[in-house]
Protein backbone atom coordinates (compact mmCIF):
# COMPACT_ATOMS: atom_id res chain seq x y z
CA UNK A 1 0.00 0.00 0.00
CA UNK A 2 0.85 3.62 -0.49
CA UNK A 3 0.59 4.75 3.53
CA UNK A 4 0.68 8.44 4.04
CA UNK A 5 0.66 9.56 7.86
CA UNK A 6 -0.73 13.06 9.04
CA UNK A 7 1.50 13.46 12.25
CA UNK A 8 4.14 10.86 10.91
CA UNK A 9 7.21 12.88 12.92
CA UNK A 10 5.54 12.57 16.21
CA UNK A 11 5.91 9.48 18.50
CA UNK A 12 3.02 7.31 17.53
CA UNK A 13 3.79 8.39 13.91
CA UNK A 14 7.80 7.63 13.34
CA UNK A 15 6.66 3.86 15.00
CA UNK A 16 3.92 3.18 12.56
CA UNK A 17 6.01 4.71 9.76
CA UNK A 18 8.77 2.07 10.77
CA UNK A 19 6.37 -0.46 10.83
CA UNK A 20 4.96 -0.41 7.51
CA UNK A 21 8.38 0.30 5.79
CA UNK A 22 9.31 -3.14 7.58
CA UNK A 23 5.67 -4.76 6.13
CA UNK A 24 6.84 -3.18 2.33
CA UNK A 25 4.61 -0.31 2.18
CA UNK A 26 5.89 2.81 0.12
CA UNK A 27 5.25 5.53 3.68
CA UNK A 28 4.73 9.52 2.98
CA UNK A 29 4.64 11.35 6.32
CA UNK A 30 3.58 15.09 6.60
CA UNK A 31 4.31 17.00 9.84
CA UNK A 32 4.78 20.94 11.00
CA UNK A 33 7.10 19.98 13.71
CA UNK A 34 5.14 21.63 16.28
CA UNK A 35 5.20 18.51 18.37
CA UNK A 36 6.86 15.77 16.46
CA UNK A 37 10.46 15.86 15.43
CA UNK A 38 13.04 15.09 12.29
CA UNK A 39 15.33 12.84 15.29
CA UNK A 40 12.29 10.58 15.00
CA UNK A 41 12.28 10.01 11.34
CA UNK A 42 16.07 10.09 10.79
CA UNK A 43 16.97 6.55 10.60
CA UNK A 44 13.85 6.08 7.59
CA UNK A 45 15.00 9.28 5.61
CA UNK A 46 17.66 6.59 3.44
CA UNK A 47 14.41 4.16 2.60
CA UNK A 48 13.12 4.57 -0.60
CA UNK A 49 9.99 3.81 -0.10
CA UNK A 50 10.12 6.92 2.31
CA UNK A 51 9.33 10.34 2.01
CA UNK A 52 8.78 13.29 4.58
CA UNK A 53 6.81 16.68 3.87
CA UNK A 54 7.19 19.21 6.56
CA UNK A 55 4.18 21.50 6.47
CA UNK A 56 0.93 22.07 7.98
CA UNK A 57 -2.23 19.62 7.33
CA UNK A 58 -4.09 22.96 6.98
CA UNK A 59 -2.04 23.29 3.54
CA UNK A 60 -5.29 21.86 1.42
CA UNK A 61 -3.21 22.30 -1.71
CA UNK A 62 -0.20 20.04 -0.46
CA UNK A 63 -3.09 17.71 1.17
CA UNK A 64 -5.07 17.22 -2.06
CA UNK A 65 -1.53 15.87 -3.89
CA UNK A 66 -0.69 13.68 -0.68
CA UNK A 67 -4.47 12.28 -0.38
CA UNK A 68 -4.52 11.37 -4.48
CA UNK A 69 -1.35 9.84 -3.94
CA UNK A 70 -2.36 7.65 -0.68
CA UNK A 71 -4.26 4.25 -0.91
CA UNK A 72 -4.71 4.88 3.17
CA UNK A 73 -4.75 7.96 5.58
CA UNK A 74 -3.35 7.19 9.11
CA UNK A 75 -4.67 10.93 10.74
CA UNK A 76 -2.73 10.48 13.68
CA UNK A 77 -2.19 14.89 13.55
CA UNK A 78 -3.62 16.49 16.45
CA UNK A 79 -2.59 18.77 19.52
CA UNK A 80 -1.60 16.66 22.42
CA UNK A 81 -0.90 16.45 26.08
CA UNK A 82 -2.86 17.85 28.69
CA UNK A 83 -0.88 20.44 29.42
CA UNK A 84 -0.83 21.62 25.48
CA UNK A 85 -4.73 21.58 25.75
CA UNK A 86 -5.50 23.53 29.22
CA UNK A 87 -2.68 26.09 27.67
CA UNK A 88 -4.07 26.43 24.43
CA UNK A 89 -7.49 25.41 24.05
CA UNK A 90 -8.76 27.11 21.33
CA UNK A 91 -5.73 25.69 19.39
CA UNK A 92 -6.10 22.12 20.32
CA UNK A 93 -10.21 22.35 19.48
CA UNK A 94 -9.30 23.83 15.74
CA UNK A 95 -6.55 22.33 14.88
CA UNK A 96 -8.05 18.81 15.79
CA UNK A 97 -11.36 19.70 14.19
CA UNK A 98 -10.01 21.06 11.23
CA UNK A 99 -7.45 18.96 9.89
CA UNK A 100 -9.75 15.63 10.29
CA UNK A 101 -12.31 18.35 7.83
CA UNK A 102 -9.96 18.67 5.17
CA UNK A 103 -8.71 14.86 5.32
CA UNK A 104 -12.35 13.45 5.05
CA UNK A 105 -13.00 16.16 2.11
CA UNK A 106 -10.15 15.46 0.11
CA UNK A 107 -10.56 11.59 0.39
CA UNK A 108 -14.08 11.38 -0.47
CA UNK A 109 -14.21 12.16 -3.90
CA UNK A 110 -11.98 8.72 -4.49
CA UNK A 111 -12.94 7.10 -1.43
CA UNK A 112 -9.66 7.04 -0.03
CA UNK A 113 -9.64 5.01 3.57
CA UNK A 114 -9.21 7.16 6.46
CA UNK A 115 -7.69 5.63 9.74
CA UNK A 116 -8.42 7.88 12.51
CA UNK A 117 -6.84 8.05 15.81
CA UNK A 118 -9.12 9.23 18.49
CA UNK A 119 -8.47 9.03 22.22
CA UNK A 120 -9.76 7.11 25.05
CA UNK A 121 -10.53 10.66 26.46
CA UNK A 122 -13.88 11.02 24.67
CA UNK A 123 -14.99 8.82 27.44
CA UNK A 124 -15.04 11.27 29.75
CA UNK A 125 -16.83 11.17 33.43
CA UNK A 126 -18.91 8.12 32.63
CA UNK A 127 -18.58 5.63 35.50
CA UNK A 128 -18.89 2.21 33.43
CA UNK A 129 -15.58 0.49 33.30
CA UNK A 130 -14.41 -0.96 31.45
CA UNK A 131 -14.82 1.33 28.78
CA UNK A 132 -16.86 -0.52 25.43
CA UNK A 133 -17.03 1.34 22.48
CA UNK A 134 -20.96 1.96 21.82
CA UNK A 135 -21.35 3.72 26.04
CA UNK A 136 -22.18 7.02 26.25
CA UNK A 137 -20.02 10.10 26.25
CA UNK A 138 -19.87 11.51 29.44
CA UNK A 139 -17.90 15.46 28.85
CA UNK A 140 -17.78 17.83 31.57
CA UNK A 141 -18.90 21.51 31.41
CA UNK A 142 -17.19 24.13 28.71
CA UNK A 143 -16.30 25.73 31.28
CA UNK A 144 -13.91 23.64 31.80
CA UNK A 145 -10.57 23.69 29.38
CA UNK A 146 -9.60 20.08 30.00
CA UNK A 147 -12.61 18.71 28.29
CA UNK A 148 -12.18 20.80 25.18
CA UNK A 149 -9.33 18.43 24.07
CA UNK A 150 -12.02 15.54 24.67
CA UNK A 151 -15.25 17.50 22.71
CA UNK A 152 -12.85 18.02 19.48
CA UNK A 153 -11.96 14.33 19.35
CA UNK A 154 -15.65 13.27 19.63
CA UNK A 155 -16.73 15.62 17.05
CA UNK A 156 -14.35 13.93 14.63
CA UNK A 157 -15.57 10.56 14.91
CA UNK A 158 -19.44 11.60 14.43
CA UNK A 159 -17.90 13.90 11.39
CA UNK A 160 -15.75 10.50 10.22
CA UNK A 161 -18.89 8.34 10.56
CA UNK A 162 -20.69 10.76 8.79
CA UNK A 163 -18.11 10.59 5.99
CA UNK A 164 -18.79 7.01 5.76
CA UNK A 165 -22.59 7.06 6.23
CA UNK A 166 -22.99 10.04 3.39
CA UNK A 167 -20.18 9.63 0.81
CA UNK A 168 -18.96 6.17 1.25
CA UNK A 169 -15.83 7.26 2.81
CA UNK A 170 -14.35 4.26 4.13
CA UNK A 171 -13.21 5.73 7.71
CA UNK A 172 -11.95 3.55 10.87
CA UNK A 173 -11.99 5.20 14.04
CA UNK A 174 -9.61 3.61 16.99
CA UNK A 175 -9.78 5.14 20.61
CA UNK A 176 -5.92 4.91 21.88
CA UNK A 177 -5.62 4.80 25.81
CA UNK A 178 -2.16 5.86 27.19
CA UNK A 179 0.16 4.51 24.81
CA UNK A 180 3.78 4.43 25.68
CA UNK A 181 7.61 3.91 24.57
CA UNK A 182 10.32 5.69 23.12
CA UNK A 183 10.63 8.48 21.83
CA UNK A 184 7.45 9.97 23.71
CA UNK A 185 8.35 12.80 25.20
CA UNK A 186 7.68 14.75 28.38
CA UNK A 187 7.20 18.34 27.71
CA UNK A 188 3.27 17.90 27.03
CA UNK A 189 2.32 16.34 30.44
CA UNK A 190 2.84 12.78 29.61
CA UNK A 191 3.17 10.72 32.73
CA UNK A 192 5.91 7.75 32.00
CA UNK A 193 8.16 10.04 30.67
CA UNK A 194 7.69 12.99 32.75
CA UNK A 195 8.60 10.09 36.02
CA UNK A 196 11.10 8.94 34.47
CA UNK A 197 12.60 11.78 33.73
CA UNK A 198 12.46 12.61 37.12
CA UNK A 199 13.89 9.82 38.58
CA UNK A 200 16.99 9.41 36.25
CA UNK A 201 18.24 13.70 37.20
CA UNK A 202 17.30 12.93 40.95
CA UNK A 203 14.27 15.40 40.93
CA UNK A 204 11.21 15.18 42.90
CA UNK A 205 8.51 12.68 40.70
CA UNK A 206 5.53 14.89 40.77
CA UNK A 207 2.23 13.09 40.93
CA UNK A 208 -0.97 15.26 40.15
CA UNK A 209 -3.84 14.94 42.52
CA UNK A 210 -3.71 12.17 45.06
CA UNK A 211 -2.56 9.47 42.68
CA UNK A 212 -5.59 7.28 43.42
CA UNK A 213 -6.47 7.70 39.67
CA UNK A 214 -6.01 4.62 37.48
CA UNK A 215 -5.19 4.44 34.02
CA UNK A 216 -3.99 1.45 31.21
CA UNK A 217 -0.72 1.86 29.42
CA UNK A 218 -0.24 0.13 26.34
CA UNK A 219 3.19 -0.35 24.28
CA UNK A 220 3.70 1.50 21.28
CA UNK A 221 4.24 -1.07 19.09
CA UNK A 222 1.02 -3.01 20.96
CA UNK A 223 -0.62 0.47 19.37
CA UNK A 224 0.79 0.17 15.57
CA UNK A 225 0.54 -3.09 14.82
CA UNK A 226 -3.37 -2.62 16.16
CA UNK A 227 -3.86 0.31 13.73
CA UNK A 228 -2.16 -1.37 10.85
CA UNK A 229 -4.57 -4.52 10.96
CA UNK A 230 -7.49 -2.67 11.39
CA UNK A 231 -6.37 -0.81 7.95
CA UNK A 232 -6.14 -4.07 6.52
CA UNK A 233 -9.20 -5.89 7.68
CA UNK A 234 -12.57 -4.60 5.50
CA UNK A 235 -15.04 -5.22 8.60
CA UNK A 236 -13.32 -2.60 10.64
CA UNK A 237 -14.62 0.01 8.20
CA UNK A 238 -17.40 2.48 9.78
CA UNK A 239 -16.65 1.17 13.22
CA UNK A 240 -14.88 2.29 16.08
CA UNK A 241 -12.65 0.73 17.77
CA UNK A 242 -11.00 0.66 21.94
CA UNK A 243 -6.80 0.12 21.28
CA UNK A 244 -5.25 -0.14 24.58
CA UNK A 245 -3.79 -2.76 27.46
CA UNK A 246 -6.56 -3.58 29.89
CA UNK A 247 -3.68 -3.68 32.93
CA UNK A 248 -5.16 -0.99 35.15
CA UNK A 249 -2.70 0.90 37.63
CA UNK A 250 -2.60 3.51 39.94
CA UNK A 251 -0.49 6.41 38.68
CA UNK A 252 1.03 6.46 42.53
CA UNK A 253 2.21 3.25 41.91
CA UNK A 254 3.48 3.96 38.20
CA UNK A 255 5.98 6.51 40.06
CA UNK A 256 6.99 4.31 42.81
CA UNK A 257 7.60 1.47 40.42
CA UNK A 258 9.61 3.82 38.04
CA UNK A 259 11.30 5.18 41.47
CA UNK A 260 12.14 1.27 42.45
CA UNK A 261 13.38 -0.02 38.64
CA UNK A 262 15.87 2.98 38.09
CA UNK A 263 17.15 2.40 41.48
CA UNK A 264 16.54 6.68 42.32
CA UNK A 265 16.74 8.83 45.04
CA UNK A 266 13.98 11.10 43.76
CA UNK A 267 11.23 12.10 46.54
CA UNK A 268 7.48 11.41 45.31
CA UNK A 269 5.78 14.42 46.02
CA UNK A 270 1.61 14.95 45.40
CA UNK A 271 0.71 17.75 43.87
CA UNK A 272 -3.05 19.08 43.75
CA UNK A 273 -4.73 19.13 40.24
CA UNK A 274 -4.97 23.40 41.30
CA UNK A 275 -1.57 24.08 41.58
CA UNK A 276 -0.73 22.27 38.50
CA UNK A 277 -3.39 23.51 35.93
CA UNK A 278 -5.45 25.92 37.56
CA UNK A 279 -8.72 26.36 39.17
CA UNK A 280 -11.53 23.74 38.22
CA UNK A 281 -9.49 21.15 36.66
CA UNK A 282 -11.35 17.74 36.79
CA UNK A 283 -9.95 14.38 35.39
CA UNK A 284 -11.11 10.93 34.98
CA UNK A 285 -10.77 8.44 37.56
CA UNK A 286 -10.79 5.83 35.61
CA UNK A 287 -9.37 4.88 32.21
CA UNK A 288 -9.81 1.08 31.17
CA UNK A 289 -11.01 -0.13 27.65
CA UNK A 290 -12.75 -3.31 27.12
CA UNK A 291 -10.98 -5.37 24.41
CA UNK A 292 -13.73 -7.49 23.51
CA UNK A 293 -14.55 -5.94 19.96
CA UNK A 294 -10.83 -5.43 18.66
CA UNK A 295 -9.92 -9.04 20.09
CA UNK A 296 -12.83 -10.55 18.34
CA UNK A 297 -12.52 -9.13 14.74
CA UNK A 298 -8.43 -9.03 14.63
CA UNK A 299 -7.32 -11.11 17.44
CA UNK A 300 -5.54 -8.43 19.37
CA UNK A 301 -3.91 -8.66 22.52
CA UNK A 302 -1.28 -6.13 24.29
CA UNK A 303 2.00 -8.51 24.55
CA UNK A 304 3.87 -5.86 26.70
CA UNK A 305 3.02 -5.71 30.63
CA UNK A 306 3.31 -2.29 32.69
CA UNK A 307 6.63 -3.46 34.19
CA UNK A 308 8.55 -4.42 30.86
CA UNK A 309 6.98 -0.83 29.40
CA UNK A 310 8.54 0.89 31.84
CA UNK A 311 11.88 -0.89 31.35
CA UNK A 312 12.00 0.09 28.34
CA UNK A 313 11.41 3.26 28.62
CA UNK A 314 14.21 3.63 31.24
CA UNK A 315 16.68 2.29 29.09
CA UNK A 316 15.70 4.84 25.89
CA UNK A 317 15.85 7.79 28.58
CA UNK A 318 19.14 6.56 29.82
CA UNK A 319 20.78 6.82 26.87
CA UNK A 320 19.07 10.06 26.23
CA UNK A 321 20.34 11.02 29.38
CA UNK A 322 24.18 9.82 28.56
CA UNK A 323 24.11 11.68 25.19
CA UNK A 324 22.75 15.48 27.46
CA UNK A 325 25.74 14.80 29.80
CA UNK A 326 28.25 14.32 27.30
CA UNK A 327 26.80 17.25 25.36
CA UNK A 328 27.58 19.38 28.36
């Protein structure tokens, strides 16, 4: 196939780019940089089969070339991080909202397949867990920043089914929860990185709220190999799908696992949600998919347990950390 990535510099992105190079696919990736980077790509830039456009998915004119050229859209562009979205709101909400627009519009006419990455967010306050794919939407108030991140990510998938329902688009929606590995980085609020970041430069590992919240963290390549099957498979089209480990932790044990592994001095100190982000921020207690539907039409199964993820992790920061020093 002829695989072109929205987001394809990012961390999700330069994974599934790698893994469809390795499966034979011809990859085209198109990224502004504003939260991916070229580091991630580097080692593809010498494949053939590999091509990288730095610009803006807003640029409909570069788009409509890309999308002609594609058999399949991975949208994986979006603004990230929860930090990124209390910060920026109105950014994250048109940005996400937008690009998915001119995606869906420029693959219709040809009926180009659209995979599209949503997030386990959209599930919001709703007190079912596990979370299965046709429960309500439970999104707090406006008022409230955090969910705007959220409300843009559910618009897209009733604008992608749309798509499908109206024009024939052939869209597949996945809902990631918490993926993880290298490369993901910390600046954005993402919590593996950010504690183990932490731990390895002795700081304090700063847990928001009282760390009683749980959430599932899947591996990376768990995540691509998931969205790459349901490209393939022709009864994932017009459905939507949970993509995610169903291993549920406590993000105060996350840090006192990544405090034990790396062997650190670092304090674990709790921080309340209004010191970090502000006044009214609310999160979700709970964040667990049910795997049922995924398992059933593509066999999938996470093959990477919280403990080895975090392993892993340490070991990419390490080195990251090696390289800073001997930069200094």
């Amino acid at each position: 196939m002829r695989c072109l990535i929205t987001g394809g510099a990012g961390f999700i992105g330069s994974h599934l780019a790698e893994e469809l190079l390795r499966a034979g696919h011809a990859v085209t990736v198109v990224d502004d940089l504003s939260t991916g980077s070229l580091e991630n790509i580097e080692p593809l830039r010498s494949e053939v089969r590999f091509r990288c456009v730095i610009d803006t998915v807003l640029n409909r004119h570069l788009m409509a070339e890309l999308v002609n050229w594609a058999d399949v859209v991975f949208h994986l562009a979006a603004v990230v991080g929860v930090r990124l979205v209390v910060e920026d709101p109105a950014r994250a909400i048109e940005t996400n909202v937008r690009t998915l627009e001119i995606v869906l519009e420029l693959a219709a006419p040809k009926r180009k397949k659209v995979i599209f990455t949503s997030t386990s967010e959209v599930y919001g306050k709703t007190s079912r867990v596990p979370f299965r794919e046709d429960d309500d939407l439970v999104l707090g108030a406006p008022w409230r920043s955090r969910w705007g991140y959220a409300c843009s990510k559910a618009l897209g998938e009733f604008l992608a089914l749309a798509y499908w329902r109206e024009y024939g688009v052939p869209v597949v929606i996945a809902r990631l929860f918490n993926t993880v590995g290298p490369r993901q980085t910390d600046r954005y609020g993402m919590v593996i990185p950010t504690f183990v970041r932490q731990a390895l430069r002795g700081e304090p590992i700063t847990v928001y709220g009282d760390g009683q919240q749980t959430r599932s963290f899947c591996w990376v390549g768990d995540t691509v190999r998931a969205l790459m099957a349901l490209a393939e498979h022709p009864g994932a089209v017009g459905q939507i799908f949970n993509v995610g480990s169903d291993e549920e932790v406590r993000i105060a044990d996350v840090a006192y696992q990544v405090k034990a592994l790396s062997g650190s001095a670092s304090p674990i100190v709790f921080i309340p949600y209004d010191r970090a982000y502000g006044d009214g921020f609310e999160d979700m207690r709970r964040r667990v998919p049910d795997l049922t539907k995924i398992r059933t039409l593509i066999g999938y199964r996470p093959t990477t347990r919280l403990e080895e993820i975090l392993w892993r992790v340490l070991l990419h920061h390490r080195r990251f950390e090696v390289d800073r020093s001997l930069a200094l």
